[in-house]
Protein backbone atom coordinates (compact mmCIF):
# COMPACT_ATOMS: atom_id res chain seq x y z
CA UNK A 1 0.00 0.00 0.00
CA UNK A 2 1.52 3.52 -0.65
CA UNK A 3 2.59 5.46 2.65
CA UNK A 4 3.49 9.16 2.48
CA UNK A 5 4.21 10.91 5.70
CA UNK A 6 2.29 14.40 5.40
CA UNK A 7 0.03 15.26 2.27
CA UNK A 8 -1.41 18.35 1.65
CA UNK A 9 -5.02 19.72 0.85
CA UNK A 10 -5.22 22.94 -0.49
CA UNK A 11 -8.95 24.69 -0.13
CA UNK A 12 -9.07 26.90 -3.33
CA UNK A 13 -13.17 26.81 -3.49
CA UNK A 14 -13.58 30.50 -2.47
CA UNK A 15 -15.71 33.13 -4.36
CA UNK A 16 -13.38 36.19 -2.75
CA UNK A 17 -16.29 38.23 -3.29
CA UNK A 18 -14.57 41.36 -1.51
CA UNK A 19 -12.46 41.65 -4.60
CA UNK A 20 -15.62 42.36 -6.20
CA UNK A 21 -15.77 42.51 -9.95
CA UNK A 22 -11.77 40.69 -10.09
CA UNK A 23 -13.69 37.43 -8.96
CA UNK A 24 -16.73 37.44 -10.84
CA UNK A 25 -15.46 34.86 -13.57
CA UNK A 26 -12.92 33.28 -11.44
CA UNK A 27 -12.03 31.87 -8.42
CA UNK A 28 -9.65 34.12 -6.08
CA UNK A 29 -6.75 31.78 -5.93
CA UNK A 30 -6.69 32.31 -10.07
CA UNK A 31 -6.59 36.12 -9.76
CA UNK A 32 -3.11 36.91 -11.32
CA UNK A 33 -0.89 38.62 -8.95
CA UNK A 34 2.86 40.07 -9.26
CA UNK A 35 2.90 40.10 -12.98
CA UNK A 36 3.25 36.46 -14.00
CA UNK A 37 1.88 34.61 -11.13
CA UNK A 38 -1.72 33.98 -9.91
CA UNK A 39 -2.39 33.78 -5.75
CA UNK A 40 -2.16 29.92 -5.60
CA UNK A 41 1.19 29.86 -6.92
CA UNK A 42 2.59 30.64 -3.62
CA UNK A 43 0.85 27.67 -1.19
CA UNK A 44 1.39 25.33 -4.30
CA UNK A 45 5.05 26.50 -4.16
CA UNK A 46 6.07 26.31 -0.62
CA UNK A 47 4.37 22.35 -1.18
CA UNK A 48 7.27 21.43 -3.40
CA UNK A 49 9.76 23.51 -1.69
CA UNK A 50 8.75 21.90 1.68
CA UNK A 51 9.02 18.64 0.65
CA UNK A 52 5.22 17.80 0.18
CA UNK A 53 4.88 16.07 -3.45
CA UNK A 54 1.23 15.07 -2.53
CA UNK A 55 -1.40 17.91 -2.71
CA UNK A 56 -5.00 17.71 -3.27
CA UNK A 57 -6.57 20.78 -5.02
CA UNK A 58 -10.27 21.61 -3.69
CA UNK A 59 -11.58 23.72 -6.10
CA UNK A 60 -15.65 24.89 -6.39
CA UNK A 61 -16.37 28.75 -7.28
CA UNK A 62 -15.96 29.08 -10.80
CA UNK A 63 -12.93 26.83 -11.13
CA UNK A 64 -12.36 26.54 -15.00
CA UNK A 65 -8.99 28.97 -14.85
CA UNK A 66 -7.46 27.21 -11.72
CA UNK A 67 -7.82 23.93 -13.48
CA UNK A 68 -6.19 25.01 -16.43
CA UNK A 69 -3.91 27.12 -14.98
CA UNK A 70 -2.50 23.93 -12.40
CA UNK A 71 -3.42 21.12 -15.33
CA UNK A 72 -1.19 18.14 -13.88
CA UNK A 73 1.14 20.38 -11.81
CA UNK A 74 4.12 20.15 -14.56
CA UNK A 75 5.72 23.56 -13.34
CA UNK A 76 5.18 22.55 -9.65
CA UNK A 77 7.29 19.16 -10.27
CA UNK A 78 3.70 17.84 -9.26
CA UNK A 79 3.13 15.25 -12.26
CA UNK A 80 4.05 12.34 -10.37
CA UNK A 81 2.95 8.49 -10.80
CA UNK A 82 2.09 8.53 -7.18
CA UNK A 83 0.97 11.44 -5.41
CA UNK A 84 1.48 14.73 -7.29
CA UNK A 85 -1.13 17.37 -7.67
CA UNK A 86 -5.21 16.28 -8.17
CA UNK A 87 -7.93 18.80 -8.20
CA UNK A 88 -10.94 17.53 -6.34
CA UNK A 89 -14.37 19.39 -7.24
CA UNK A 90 -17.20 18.32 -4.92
CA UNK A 91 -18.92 15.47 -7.28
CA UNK A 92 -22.57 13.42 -7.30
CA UNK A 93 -22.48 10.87 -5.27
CA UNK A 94 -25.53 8.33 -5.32
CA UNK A 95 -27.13 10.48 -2.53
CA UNK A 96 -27.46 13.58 -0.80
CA UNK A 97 -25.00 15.67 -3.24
CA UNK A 98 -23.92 18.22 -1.88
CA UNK A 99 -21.24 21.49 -2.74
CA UNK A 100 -18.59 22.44 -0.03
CA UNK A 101 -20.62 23.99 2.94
CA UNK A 102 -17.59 24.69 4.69
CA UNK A 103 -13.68 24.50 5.12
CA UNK A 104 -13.84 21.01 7.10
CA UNK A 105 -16.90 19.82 5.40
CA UNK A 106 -15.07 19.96 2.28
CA UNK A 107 -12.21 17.94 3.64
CA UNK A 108 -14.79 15.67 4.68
CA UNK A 109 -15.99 14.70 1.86
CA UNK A 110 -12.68 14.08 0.41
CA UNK A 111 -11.65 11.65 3.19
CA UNK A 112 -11.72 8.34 0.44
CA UNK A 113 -9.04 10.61 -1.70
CA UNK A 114 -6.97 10.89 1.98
CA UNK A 115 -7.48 7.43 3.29
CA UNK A 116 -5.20 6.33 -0.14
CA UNK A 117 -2.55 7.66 0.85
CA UNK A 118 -2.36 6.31 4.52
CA UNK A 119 -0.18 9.24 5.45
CA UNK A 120 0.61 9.75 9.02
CA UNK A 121 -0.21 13.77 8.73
CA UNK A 122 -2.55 16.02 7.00
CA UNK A 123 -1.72 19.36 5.87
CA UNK A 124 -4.53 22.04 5.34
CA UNK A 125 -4.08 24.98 3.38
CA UNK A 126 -5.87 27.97 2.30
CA UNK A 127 -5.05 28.65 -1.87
CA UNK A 128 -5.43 32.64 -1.12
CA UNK A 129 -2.22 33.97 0.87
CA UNK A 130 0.90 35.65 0.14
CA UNK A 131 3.99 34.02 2.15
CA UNK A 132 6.87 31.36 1.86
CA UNK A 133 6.91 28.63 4.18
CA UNK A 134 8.86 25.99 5.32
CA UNK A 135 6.11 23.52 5.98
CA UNK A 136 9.18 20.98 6.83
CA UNK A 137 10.05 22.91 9.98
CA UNK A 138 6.56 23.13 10.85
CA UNK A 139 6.25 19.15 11.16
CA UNK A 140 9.22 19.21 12.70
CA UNK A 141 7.62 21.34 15.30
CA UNK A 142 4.63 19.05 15.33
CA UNK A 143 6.37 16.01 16.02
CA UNK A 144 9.10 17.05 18.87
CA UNK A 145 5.97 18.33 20.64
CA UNK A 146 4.09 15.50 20.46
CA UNK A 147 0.99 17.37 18.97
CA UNK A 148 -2.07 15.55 17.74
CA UNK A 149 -2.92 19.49 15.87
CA UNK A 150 -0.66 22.33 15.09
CA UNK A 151 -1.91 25.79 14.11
CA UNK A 152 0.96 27.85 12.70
CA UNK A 153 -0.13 31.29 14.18
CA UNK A 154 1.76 34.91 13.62
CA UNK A 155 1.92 38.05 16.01
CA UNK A 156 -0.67 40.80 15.36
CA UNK A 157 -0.97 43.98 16.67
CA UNK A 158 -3.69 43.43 19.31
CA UNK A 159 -5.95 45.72 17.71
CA UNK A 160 -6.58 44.20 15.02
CA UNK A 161 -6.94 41.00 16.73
CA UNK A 162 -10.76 40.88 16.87
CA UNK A 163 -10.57 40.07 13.20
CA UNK A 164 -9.10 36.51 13.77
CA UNK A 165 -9.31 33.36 15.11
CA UNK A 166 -6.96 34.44 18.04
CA UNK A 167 -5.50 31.31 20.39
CA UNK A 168 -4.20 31.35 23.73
CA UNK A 169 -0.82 29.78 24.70
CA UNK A 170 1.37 28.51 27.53
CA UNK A 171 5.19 29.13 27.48
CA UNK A 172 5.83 25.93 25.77
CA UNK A 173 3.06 26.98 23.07
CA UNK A 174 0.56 24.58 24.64
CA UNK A 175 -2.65 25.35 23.37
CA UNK A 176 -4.92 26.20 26.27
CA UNK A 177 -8.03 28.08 25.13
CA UNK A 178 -8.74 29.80 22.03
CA UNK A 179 -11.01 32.04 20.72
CA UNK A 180 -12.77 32.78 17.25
CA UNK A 181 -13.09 36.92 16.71
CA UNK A 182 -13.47 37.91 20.31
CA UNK A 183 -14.45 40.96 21.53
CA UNK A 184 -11.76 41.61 23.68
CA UNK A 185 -9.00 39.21 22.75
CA UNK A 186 -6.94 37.74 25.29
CA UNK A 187 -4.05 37.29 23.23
CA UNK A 188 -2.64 38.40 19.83
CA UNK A 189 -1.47 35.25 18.25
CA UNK A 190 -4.10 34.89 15.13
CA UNK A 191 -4.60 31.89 13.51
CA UNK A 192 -3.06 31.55 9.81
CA UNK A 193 -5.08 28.60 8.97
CA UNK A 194 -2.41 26.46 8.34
CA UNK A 195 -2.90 23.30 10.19
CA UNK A 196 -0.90 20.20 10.26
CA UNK A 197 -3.45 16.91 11.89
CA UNK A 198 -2.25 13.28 12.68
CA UNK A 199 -3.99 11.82 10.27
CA UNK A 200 -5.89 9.57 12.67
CA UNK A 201 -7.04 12.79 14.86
CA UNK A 202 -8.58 14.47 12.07
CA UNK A 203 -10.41 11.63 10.57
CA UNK A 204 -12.05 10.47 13.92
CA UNK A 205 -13.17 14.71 14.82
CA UNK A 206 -14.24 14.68 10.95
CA UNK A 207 -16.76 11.66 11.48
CA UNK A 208 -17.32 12.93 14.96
CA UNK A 209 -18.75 16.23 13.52
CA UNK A 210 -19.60 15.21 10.14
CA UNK A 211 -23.71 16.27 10.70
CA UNK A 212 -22.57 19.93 11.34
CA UNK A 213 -24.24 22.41 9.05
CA UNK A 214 -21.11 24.26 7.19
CA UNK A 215 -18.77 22.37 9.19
CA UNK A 216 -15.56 24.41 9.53
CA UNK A 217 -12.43 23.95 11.47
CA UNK A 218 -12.24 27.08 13.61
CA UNK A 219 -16.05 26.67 15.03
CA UNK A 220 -16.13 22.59 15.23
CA UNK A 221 -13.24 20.68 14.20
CA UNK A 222 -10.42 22.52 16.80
CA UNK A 223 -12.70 22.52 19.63
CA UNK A 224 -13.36 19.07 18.64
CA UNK A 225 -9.87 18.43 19.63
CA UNK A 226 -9.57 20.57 22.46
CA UNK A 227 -12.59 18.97 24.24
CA UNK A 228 -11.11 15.91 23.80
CA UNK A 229 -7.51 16.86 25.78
CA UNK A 230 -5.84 16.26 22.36
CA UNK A 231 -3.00 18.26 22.75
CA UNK A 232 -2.88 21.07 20.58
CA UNK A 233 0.30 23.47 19.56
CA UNK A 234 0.58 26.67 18.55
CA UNK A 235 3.79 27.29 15.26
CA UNK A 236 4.91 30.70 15.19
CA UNK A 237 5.54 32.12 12.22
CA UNK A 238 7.19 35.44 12.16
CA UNK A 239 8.01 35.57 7.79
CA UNK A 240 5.87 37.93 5.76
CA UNK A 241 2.10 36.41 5.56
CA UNK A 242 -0.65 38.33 3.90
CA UNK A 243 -4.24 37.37 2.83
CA UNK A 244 -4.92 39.19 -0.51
CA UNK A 245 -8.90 39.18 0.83
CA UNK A 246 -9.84 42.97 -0.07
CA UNK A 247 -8.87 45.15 -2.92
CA UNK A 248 -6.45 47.27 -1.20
CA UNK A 249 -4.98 44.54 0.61
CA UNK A 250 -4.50 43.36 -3.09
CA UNK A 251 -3.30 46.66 -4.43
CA UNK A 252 -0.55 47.15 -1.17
CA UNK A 253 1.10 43.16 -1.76
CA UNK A 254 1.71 43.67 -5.28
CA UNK A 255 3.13 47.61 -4.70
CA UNK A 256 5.34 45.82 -1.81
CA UNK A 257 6.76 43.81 -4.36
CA UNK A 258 8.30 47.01 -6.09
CA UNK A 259 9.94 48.04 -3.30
CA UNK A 260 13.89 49.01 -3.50
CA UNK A 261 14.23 46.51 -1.00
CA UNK A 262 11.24 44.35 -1.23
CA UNK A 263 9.76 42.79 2.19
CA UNK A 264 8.49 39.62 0.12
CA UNK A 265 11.20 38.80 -2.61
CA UNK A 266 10.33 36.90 -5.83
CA UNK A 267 13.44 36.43 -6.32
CA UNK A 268 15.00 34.12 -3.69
CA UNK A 269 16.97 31.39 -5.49
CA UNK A 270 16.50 28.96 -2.60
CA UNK A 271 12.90 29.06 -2.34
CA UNK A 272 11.69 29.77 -6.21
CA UNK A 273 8.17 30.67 -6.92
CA UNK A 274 7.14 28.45 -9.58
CA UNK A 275 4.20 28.86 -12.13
CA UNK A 276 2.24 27.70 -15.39
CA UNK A 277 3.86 30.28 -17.53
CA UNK A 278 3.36 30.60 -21.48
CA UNK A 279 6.22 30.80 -23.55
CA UNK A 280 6.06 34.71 -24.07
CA UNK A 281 8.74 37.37 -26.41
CA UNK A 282 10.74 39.11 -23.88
CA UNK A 283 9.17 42.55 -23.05
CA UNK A 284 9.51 45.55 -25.77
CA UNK A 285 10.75 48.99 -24.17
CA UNK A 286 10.33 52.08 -26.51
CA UNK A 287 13.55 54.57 -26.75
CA UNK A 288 10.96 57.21 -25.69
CA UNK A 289 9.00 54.95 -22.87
CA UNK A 290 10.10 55.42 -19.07
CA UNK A 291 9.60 52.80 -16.25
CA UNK A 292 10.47 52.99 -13.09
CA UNK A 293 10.36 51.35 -10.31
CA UNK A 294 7.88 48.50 -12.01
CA UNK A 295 7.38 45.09 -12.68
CA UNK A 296 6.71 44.26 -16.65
CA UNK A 297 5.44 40.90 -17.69
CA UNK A 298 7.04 39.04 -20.53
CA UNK A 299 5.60 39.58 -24.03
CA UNK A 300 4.80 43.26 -23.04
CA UNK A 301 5.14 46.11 -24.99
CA UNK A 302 5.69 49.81 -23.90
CA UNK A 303 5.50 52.92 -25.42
CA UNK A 304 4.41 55.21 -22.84
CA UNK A 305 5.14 56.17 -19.13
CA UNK A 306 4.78 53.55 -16.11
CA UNK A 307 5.75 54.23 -12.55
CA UNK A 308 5.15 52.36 -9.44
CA UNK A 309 3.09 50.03 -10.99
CA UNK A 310 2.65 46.37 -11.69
CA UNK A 311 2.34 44.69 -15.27
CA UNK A 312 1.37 41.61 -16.27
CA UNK A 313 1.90 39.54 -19.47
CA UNK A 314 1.10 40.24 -22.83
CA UNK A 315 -0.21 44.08 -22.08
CA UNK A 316 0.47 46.68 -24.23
CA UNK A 317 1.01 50.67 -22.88
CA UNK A 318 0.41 53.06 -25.90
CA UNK A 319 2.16 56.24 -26.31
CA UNK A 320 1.37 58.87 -24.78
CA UNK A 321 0.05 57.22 -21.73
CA UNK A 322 1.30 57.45 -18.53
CA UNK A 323 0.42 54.96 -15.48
CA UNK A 324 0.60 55.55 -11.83
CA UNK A 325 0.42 53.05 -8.22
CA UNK A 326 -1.35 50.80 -11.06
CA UNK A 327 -2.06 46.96 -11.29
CA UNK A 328 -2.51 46.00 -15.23
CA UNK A 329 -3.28 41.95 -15.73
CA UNK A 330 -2.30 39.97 -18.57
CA UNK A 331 -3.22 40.81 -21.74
CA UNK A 332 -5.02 44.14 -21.39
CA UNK A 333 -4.57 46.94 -24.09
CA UNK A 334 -4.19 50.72 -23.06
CA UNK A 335 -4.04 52.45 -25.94
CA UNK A 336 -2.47 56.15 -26.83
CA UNK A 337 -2.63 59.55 -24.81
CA UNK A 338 -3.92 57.73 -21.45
CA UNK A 339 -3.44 58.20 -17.48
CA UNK A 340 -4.24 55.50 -15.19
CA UNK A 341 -3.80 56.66 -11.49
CA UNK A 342 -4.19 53.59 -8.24
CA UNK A 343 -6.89 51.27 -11.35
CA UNK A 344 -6.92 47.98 -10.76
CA UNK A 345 -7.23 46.56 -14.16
CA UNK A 346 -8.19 42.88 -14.79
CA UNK A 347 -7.42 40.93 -17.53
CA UNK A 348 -8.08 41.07 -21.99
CA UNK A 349 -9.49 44.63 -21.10
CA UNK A 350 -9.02 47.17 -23.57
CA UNK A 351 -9.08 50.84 -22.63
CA UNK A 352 -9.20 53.09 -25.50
CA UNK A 353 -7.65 56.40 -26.62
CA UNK A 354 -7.77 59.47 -23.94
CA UNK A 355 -9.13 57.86 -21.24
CA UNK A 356 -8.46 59.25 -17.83
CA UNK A 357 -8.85 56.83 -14.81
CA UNK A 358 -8.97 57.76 -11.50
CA UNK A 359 -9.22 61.54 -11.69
CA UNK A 360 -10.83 64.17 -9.04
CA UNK A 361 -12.02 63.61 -5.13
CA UNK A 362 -12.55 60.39 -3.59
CA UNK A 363 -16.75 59.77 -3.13
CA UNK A 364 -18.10 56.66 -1.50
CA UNK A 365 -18.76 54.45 -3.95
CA UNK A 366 -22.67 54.01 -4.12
CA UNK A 367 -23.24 50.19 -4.68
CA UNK A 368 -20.65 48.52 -2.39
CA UNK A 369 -18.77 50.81 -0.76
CA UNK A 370 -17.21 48.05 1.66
CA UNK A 371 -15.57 46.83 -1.68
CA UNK A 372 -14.47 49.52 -3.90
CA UNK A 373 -12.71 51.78 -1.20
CA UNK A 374 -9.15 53.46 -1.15
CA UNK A 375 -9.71 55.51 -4.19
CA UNK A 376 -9.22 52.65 -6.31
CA UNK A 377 -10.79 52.52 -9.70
CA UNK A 378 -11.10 48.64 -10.34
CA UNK A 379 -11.66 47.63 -13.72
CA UNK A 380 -13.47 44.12 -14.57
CA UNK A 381 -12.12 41.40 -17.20
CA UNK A 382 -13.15 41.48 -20.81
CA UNK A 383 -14.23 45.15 -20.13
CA UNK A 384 -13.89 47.82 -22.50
CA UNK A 385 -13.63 51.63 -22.05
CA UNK A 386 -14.38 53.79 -25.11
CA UNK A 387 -12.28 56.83 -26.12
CA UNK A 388 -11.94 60.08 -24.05
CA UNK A 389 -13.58 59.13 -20.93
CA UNK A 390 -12.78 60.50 -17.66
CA UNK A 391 -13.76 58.14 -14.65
CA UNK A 392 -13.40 58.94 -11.19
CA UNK A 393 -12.13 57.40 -7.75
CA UNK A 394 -14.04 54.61 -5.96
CA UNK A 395 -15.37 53.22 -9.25
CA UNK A 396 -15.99 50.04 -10.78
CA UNK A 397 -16.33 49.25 -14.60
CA UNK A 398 -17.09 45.54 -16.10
CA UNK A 399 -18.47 44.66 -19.17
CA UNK A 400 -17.98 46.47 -23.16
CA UNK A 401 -19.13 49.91 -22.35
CA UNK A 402 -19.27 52.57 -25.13
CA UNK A 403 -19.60 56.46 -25.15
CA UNK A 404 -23.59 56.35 -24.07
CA UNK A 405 -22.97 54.54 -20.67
CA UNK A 406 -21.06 57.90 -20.22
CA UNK A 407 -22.90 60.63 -19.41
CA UNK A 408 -20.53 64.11 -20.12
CA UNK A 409 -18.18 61.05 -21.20
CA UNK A 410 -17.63 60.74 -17.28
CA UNK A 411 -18.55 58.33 -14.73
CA UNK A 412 -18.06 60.19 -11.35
CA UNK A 413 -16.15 59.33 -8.60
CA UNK A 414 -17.89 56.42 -6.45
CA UNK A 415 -19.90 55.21 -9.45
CA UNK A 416 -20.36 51.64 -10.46
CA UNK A 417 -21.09 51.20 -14.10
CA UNK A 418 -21.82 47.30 -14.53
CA UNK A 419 -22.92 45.85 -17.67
CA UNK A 420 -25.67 43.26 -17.56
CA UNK A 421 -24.69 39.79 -18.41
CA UNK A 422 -21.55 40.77 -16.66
């Protein structure tokens, strides 16, 4: 029977619906990020690096691009006769089929896929954070303590620690209590959820909690555990961690990749960041272009101005325009005489002559302003923005718009122009 020590399963099934109009045809761990990469890249990367050749993909929201874009895990080194990368979609069974109601229920139902492996631990990932991690010295970790669960967990400031699943400690990182969003936390180590299991533990609190409605491992499977004097460890983790959830938590990781000296580096040749990359023509730079301080995608051609801003694959920047604190995704055309200013711009968009994005005062924007926030104008995929338009701050555009969608060929700041059929 095969035996491997510690597989991995990576939940990828999330909508990300704070990144509004960026996941409404995909699944956030397929949104592209840095240039070349998408968000899953990075868990899928620190597998390999860490030793794991075994991961098990659970995909659900809209999952056509993160299948493609993983296919049989070639640039991961994940093709492998045994093991090696599988994406697992929630499927029919002969009754009660059901989608993924929740983070554990999901793993749940994928216990057959687990049980083949026999492996002694379980890794559990989420597919939508930033970080490198040595999920070796994690195990490690696991193993001198004696754990039957390990959260990894990382400082915050205490502030902010109502917004996570915040556990308590003893000196030897015991776990003794923890707590999910409190009030008034008692503690600031948040939860990362990263969780290694003996495989035996999580199998029995699965089946032991199976009936749950949205079963999920901070409310049930955890205190599961901890009712049951399992003992339970806290792994620090002190690297650089960040969940890409919102779209200025989006737009700050990929300007901290630009920095001089950037807090996460891309370009660490010990732990490389690996990805399903087409074979793309270096990029073109025109003798009258300037870039600074950017990252340019392969295959990309430049004409105009860019500065502080991030560029995917494939895009092209017409003369004339300049671009500002920008994100531009693969394949997206800006054409001649433009200025972008903090857009998010998702990708095969095609933003036509003269057009002026985010120009004027900040407004709230007036159909989600918990989304579109920060001044950002965020620009949906396949969208396209007709010549000599002005758009504002706090915006959102998806879907082909032309000149009448425009009134004064403006859309004011805080304005959300969405398409139908979008």
């Amino acid at each position: 029977m095969i035996k491997k020590e510690m597989i991995a399963m990576l939940l990828a099934g999330g909508q990300g619906s704070r990144l509004g109009v960026l996941t409404s045809k995909v699944a956030k761990p397929a949104v592209a990020f840095g240039g070349k990469y998408r968000i899953i890249d990075f868990p899928l990367s620190n597998c390999i690096n860490s030793g794991v050749d075994t991961v098990g993909v659970l995909t659900q929201y809209q999952p056509l691009r993160l299948n493609t874009h993983i296919g049989i895990g070639i640039p991961w080194d994940l093709d492998r006769n045994i093991g090696g990368v599988t994406i697992l979609p929630p499927y029919e069974k002969s009754s009660n089929s059901e989608w993924y109601t929740g983070t554990a229920n999901a793993i749940y139902q994928n216990i057959d896929y687990m049980e083949s492996f026999n492996p002694e631990y379980v890794l559990i990932l989420s597919g939508d954070h930033i970080y490198k991690m040595d999920y070796e010295v994690m195990l490690d970790f696991h193993k001198a303590n004696g754990a039957d669960v390990t959260i990894a967990v990382m400082p915050v400031p205490l502030e902010e620690a109502s917004r996570f699943g915040i556990v308590i400690a003893d000196e030897n990182r015991k776990i003794m209590d923890f707590e999910e969003k409190p009030a008034n936390p008692r503690s600031n180590l948040a939860s990362m959820g990263i969780y290694i299991f003996n495989w035996k533990t999580l199998k029995e609190a699965l089946i032991a909690m199976a009936e749950q409605s949205a079963l999920d491992f901070g409310k049930h499977v955890i205190p599961y555990c901890h009712g049951k004097g399992q003992p339970l460890y806290a792994y620090e983790f002190n690297g650089y961690w960040k969940d890409v959830g919102t779209l200025n938590s989006y737009w700050e990781a990929n300007m901290e990749l630009i920095d001089i000296v950037p807090e996460f580096n891309l370009y660490e040749e010990y732990w490389k960041i690996y990805t399903n990359s087409e074979i793309l023509p270096p990029q073109y730079i025109s003798s009258d272009s300037v870039v600074e301080r950017s990252i340019i995608g392969e295959g990309t051609d430049i004409y105009g101005k860019v500065y502080n801003s991030v560029i995917g694959c494939g895009v092209t920047i017409g003369a004339g325009t300049v671009v500002r604190d920008s994100i531009i995704m693969n394949n997206t055309c800006v054409q001649s005489g433009c200025e972008l200013n903090k857009a998010i711009v998702a990708e095969n968009v095609v933003i036509e002559d003269n057009v002026r994005l985010g120009i004027g005062e900040e407004a709230e924007n007036d159909s989600a302003p918990h989304i579109y926030n920060h001044g950002i104008v965020t620009v949906g995929e396949k969208s396209v923005i007709p010549k000599g338009v002005t758009v504002g701050k706090n915006t959102v555009i998806s879907g082909v718009t032309t000149a009448a969608d425009y009134e004064n060929s403006t859309l004011a700041s805080g304005k959300t122009l969405i398409k139908a059929g979008e």
